[in-house]
C-alpha atoms as a PDB file:
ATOM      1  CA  UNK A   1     -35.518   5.834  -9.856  1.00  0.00           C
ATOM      2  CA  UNK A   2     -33.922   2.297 -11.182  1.00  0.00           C
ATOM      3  CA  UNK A   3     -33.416   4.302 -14.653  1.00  0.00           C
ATOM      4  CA  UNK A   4     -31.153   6.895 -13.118  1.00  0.00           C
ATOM      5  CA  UNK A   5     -29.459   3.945 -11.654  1.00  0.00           C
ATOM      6  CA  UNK A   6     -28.941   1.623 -14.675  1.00  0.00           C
ATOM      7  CA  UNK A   7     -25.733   3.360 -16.271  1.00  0.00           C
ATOM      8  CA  UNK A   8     -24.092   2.989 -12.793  1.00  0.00           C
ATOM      9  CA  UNK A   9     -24.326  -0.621 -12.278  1.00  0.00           C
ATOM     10  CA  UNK A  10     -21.755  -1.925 -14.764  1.00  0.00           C
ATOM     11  CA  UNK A  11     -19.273   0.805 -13.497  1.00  0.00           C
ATOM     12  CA  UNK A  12     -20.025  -1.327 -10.177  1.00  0.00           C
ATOM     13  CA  UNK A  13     -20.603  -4.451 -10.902  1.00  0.00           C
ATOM     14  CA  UNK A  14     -16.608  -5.764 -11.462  1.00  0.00           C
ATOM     15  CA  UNK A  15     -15.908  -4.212  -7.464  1.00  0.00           C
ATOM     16  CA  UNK A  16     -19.065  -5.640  -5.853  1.00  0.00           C
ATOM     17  CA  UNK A  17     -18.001  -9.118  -7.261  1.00  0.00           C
ATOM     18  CA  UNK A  18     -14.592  -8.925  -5.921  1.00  0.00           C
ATOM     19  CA  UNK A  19     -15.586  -7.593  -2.418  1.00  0.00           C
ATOM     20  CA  UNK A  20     -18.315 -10.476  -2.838  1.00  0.00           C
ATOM     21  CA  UNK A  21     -15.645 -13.345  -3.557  1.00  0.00           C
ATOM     22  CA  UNK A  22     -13.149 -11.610  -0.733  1.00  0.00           C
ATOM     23  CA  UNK A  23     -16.066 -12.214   2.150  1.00  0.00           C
ATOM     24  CA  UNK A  24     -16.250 -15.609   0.874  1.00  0.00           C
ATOM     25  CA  UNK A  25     -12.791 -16.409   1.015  1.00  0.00           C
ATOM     26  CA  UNK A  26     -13.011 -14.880   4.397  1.00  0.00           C
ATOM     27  CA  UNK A  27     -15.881 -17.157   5.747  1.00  0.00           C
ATOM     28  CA  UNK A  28     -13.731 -19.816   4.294  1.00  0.00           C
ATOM     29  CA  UNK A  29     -10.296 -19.241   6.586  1.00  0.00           C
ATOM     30  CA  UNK A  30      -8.271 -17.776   3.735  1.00  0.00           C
ATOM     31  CA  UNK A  31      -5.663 -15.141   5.344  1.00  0.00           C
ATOM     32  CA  UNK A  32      -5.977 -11.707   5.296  1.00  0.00           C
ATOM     33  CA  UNK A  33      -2.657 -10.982   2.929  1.00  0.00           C
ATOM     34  CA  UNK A  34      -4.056 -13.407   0.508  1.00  0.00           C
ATOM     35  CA  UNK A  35      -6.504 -11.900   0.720  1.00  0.00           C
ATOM     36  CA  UNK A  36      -5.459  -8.647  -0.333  1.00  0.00           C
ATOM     37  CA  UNK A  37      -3.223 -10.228  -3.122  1.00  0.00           C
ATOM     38  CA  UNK A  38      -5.991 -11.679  -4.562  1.00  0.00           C
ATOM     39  CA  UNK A  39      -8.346  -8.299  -4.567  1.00  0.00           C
ATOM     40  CA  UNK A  40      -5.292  -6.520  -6.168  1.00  0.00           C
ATOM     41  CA  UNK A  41      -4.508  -8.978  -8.903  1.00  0.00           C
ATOM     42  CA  UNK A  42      -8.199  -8.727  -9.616  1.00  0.00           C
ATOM     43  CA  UNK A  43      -7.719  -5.526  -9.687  1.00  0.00           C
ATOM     44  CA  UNK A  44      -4.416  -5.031 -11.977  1.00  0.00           C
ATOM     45  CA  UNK A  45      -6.885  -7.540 -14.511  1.00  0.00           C
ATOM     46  CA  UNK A  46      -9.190  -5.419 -14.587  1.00  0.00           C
ATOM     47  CA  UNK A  47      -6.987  -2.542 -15.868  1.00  0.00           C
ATOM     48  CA  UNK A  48      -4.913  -4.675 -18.060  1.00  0.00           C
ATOM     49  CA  UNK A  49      -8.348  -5.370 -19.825  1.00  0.00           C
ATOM     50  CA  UNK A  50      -9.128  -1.506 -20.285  1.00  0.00           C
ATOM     51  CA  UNK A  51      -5.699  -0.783 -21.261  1.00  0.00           C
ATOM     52  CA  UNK A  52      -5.702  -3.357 -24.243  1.00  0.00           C
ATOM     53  CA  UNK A  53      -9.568  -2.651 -24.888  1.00  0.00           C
ATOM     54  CA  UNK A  54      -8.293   1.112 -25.156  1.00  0.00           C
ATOM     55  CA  UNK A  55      -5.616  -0.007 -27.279  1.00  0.00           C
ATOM     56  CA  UNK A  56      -7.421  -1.827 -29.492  1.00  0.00           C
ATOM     57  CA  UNK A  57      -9.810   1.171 -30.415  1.00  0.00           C
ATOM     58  CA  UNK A  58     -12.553  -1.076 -28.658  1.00  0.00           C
ATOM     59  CA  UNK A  59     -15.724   0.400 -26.882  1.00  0.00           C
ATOM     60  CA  UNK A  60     -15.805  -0.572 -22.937  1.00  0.00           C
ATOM     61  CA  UNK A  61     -18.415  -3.543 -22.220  1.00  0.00           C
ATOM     62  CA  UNK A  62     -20.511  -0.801 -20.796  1.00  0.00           C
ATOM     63  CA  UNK A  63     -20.614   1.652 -23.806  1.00  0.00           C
ATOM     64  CA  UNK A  64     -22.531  -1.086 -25.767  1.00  0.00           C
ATOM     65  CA  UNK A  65     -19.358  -3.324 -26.961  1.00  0.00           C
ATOM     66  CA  UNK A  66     -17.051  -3.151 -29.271  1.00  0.00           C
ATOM     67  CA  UNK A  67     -17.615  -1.275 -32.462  1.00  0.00           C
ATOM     68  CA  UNK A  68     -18.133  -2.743 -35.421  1.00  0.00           C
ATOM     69  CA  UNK A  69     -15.267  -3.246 -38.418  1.00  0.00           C
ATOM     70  CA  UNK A  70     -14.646  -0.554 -41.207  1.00  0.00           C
ATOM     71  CA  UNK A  71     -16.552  -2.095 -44.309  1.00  0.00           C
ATOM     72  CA  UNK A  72     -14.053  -1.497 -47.515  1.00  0.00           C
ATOM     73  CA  UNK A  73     -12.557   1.773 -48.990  1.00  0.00           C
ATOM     74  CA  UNK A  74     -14.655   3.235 -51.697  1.00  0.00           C
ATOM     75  CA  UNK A  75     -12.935   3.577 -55.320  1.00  0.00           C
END
């Protein structure tokens, strides 16, 4: 059962943090709109980061990382 599990949790992981961190600034008095703002700049990172990873030919963290360098052309 935890195998058919394990290629889900980084897909999760990045949202369960951030829903983590917004019931702690909860407990802690923040507001609800700062809340929010918070969650959604969070949220713009995290898509900034795929975009450039995409950009950059890069792997996402969960496919295994980035790939490694072309070695030289052959003569």
């Amino acid at each position: 059962m935890f195998s058919s599990v394990m290629p889900w949790l980084p897909l999760a992981a990045y949202p369960v943090y951030v829903l983590m961190m917004a019931l702690v600034l909860k407990i802690c008095g923040v507001e609800r709109g700062d809340i929010a703002k918070w969650a959604l700049r969070q949220a713009d990172r995290q898509r900034l980061t795929d975009l450039i990873r995409a950009a950059r030919g890069l792997a996402a963290p969960e496919a295994g990382g980035p790939r490694p360098a072309p070695g030289p052309p052959e003569p």
